[in-house]
Structures are given as C-alpha cells and as structure tokens.
N, C-alpha and C. Protein backbone atom coordinates (compact mmCIF):
# COMPACT_ATOMS: atom_id res chain seq x y z
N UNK A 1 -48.07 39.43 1.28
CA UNK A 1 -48.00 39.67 2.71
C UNK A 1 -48.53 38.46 3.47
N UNK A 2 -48.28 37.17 3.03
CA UNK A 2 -48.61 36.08 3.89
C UNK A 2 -49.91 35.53 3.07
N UNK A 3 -50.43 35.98 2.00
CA UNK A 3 -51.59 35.68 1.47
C UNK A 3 -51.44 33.89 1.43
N UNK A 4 -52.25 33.10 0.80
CA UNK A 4 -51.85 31.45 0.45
C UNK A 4 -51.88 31.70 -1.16
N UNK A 5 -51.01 30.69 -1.86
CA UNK A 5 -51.44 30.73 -2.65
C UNK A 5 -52.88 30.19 -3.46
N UNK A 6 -52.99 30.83 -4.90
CA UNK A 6 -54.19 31.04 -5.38
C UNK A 6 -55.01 32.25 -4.93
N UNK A 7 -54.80 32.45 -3.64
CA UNK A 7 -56.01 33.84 -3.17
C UNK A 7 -55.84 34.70 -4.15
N UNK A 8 -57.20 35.73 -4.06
CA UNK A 8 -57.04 36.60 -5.50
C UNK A 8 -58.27 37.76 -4.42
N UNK A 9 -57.68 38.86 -4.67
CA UNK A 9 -58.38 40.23 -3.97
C UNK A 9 -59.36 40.32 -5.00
N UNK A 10 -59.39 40.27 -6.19
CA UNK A 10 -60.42 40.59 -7.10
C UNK A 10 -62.07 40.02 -6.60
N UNK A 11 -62.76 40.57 -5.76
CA UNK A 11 -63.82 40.20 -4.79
C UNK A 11 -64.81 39.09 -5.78
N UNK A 12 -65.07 40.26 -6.87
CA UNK A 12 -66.02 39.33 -8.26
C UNK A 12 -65.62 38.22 -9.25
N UNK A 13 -64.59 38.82 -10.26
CA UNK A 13 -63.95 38.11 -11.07
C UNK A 13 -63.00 37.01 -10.20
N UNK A 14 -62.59 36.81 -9.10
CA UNK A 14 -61.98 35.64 -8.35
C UNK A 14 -62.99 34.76 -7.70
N UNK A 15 -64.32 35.05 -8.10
CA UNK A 15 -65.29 34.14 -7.80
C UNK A 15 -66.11 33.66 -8.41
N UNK A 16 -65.70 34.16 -10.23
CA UNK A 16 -66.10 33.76 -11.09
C UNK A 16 -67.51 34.66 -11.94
N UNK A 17 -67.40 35.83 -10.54
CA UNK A 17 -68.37 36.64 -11.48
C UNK A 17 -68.54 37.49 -11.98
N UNK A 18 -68.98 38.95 -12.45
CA UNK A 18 -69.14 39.54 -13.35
C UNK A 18 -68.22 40.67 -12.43
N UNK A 19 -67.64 41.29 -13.07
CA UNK A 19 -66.85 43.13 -12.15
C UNK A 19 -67.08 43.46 -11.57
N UNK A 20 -68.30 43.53 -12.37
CA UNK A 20 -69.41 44.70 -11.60
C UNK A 20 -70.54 43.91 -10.48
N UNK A 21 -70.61 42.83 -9.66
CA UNK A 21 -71.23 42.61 -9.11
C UNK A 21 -70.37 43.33 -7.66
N UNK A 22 -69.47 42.66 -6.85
CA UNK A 22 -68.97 43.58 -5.55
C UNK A 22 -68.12 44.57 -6.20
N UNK A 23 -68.93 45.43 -5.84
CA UNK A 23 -67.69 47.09 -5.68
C UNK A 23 -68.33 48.03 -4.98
N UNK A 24 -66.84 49.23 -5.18
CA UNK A 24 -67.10 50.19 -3.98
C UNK A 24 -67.64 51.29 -4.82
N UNK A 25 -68.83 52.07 -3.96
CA UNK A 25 -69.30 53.11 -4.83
C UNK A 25 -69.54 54.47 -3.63
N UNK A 26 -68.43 55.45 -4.46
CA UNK A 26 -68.47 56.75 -3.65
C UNK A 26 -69.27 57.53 -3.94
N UNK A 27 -70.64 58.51 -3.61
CA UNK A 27 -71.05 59.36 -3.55
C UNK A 27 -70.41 60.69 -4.41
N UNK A 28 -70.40 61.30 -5.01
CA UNK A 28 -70.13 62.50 -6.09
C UNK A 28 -70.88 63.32 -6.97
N UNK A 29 -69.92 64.44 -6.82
CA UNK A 29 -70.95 65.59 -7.87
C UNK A 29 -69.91 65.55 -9.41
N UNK A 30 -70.38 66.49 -9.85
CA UNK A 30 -70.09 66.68 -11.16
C UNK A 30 -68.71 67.17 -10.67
N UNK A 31 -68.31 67.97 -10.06
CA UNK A 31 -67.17 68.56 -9.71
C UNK A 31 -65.99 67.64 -9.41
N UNK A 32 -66.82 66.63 -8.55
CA UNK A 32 -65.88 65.33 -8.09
C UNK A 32 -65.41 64.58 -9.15
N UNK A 33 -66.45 64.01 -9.90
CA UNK A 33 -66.31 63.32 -10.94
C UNK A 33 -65.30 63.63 -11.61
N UNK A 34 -65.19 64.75 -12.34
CA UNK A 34 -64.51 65.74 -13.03
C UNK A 34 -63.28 65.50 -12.50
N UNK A 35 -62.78 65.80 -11.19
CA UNK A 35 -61.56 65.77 -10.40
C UNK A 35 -61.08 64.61 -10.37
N UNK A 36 -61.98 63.53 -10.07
CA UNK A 36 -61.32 61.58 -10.22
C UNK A 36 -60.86 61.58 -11.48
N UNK A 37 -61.49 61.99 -12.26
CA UNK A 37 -61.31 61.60 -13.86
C UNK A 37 -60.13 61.76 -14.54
N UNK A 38 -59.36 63.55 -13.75
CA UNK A 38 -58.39 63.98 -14.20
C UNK A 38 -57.35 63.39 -13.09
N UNK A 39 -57.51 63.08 -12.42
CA UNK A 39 -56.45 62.77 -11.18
C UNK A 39 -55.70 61.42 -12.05
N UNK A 40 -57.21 60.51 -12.42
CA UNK A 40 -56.89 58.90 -12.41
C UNK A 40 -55.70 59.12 -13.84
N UNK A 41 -56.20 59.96 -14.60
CA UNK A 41 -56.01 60.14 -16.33
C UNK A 41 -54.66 60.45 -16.15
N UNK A 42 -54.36 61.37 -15.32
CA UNK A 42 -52.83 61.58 -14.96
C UNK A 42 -51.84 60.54 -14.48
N UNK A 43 -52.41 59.48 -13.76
CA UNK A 43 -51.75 58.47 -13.47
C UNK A 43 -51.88 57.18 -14.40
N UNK A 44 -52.54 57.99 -15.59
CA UNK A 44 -52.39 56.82 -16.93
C UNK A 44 -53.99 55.46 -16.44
N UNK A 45 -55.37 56.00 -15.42
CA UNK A 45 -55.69 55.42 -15.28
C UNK A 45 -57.19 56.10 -15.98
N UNK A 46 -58.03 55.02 -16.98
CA UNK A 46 -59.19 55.70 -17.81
C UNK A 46 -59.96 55.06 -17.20
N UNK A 47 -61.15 55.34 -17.50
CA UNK A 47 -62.76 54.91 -17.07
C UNK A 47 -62.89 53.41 -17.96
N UNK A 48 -63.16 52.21 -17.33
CA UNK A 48 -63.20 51.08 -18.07
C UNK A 48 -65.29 51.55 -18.52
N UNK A 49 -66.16 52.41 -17.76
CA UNK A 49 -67.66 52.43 -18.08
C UNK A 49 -67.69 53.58 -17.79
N UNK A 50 -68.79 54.43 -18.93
CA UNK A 50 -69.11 55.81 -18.07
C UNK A 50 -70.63 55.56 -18.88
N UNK A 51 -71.41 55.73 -17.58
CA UNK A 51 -72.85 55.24 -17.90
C UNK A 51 -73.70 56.57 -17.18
N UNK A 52 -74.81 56.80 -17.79
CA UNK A 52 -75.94 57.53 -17.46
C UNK A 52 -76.95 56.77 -17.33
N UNK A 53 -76.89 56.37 -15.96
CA UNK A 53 -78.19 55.14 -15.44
C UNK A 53 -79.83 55.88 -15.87
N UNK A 54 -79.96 57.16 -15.85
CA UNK A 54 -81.40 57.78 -15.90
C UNK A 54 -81.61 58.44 -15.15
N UNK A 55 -81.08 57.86 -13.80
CA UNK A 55 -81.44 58.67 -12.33
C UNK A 55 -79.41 59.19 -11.31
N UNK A 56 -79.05 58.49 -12.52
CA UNK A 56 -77.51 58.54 -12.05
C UNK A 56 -76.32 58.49 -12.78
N UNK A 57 -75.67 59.21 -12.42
CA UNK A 57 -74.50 59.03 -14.03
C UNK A 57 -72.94 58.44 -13.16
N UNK A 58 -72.50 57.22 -13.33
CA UNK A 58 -71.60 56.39 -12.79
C UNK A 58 -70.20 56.38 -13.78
N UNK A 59 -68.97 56.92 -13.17
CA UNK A 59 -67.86 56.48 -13.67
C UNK A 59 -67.15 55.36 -13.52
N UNK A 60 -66.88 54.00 -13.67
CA UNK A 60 -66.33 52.97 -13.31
C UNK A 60 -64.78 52.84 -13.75
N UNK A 61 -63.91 52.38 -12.85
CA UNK A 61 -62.38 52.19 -12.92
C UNK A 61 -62.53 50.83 -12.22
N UNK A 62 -61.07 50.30 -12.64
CA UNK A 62 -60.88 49.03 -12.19
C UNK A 62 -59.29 49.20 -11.07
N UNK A 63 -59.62 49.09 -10.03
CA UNK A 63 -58.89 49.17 -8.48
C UNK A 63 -57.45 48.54 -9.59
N UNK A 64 -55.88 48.84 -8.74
CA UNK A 64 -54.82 47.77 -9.15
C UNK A 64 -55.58 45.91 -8.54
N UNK A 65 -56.45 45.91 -7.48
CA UNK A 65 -56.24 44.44 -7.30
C UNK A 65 -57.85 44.12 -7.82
N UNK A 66 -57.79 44.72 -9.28
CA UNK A 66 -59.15 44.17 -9.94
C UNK A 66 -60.45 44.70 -9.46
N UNK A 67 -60.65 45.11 -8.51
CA UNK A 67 -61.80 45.66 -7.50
C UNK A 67 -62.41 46.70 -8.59
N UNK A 68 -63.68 46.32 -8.89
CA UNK A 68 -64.49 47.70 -8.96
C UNK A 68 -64.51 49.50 -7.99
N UNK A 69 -64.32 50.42 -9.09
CA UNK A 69 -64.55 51.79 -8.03
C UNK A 69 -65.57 52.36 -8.88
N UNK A 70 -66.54 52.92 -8.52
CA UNK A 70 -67.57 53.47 -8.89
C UNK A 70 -67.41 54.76 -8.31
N UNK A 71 -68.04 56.34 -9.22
CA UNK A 71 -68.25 57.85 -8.82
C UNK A 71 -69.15 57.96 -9.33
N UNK A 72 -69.99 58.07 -8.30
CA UNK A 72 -71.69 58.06 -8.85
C UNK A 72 -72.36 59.56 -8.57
N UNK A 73 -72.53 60.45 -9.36
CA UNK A 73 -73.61 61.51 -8.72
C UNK A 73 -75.10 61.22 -9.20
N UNK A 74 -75.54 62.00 -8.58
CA UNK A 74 -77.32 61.72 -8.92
C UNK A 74 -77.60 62.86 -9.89
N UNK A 75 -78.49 62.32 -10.70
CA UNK A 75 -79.18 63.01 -11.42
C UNK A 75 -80.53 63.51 -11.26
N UNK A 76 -81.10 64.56 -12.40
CA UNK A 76 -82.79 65.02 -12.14
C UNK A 76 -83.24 63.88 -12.94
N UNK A 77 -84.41 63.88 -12.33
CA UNK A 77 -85.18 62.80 -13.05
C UNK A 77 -85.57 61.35 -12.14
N UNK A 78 -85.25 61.20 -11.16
CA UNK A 78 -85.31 60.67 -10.21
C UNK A 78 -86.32 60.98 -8.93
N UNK A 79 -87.16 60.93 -8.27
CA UNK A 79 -87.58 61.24 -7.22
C UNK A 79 -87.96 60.28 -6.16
N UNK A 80 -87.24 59.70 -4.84
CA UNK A 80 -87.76 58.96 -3.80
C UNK A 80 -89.08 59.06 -3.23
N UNK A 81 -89.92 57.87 -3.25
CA UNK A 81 -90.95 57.55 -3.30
C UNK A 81 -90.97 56.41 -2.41
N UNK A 82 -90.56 56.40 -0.89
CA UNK A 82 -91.22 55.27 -0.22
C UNK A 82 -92.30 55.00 0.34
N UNK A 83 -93.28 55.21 -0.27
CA UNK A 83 -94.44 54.11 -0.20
C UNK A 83 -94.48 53.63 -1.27
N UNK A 84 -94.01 53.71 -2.75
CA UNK A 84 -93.99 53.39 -3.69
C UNK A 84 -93.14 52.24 -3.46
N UNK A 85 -91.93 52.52 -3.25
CA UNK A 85 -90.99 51.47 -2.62
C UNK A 85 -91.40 50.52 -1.71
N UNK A 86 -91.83 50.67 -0.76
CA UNK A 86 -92.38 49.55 0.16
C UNK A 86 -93.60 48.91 -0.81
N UNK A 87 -94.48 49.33 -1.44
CA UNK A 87 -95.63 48.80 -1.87
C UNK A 87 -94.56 47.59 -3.16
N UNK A 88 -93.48 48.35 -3.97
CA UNK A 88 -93.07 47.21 -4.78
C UNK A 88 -92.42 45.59 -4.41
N UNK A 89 -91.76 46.03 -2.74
CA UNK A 89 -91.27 45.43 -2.40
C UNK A 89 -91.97 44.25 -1.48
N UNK A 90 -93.62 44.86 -1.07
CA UNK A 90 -94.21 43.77 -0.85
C UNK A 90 -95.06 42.87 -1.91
N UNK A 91 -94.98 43.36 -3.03
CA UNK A 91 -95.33 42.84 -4.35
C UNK A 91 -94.55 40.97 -4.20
C-alpha cells in the first residue's frame, strides 16, 4: 500500500531483535484463552509459546506481519504490593 521498499511491519525481528521484545498483549481469562486458542487452531493458527510466568499464564502467536500477540490471564500467587514496588524501584 505505498510502503518503500525494505520496510518490514515485523516491529522486533525488523530491527534485529528478539519477537518477543514489541508486542501486543490482551488481558484474558481462562475462558478467553480457551476461545483464542480454538478460534486461531481453526484457522490452522498454533501457539508459537504457552508459558506459566508464576503470576501469569501467557499464550503467544505470531500476527501474519510477524508481530507478537500475547493472551495473558492472571494467576493466584501473585499479590500487588506498591510500596514494595516503589521501595524496589528507588533501589
């Protein structure tokens, strides 16, 4: 659509860096998750990562123009703590 050549949508890997550094990450429950999973699977599209961070369990797909998509719900085991947070961050 008028792009120049060389341009490349791939935000990370067209800048030489890792996938997973720019991407988009949607908010989700187990229900959601569940629903992306089967939607993508139907259109022949699988999870390139399915990770259980500790405090979060993340499905990762790779966009058609390379782009990271992330479906992240939260998990137990986690609890927000800002003064804990501010105190690390003035560390």
């Amino acid at each position: 659509m008028g792009e120049q050549e060389g341009w490349r949508a791939d935000v990370s890997t067209g800048n030489g860096l890792p996938v997973w550094v720019n991407h988009v990450a949607f908010a989700a429950d187990e229900t959601r998750q569940a629903e992306a999973k089967a939607s993508l699977a139907a259109g022949g599209v699988e999870p390139i990562m399915d990770v259980d961070h500790g405090w979060c369990h993340s499905q990762y797909y790779l966009d058609p123009n390379g782009i990271m998509v992330e479906f992240c719900r939260d998990t137990p085991g986690f609890e927000p703590d800002p003064t804990a947070a501010r105190a690390a961050l003035a560390d």
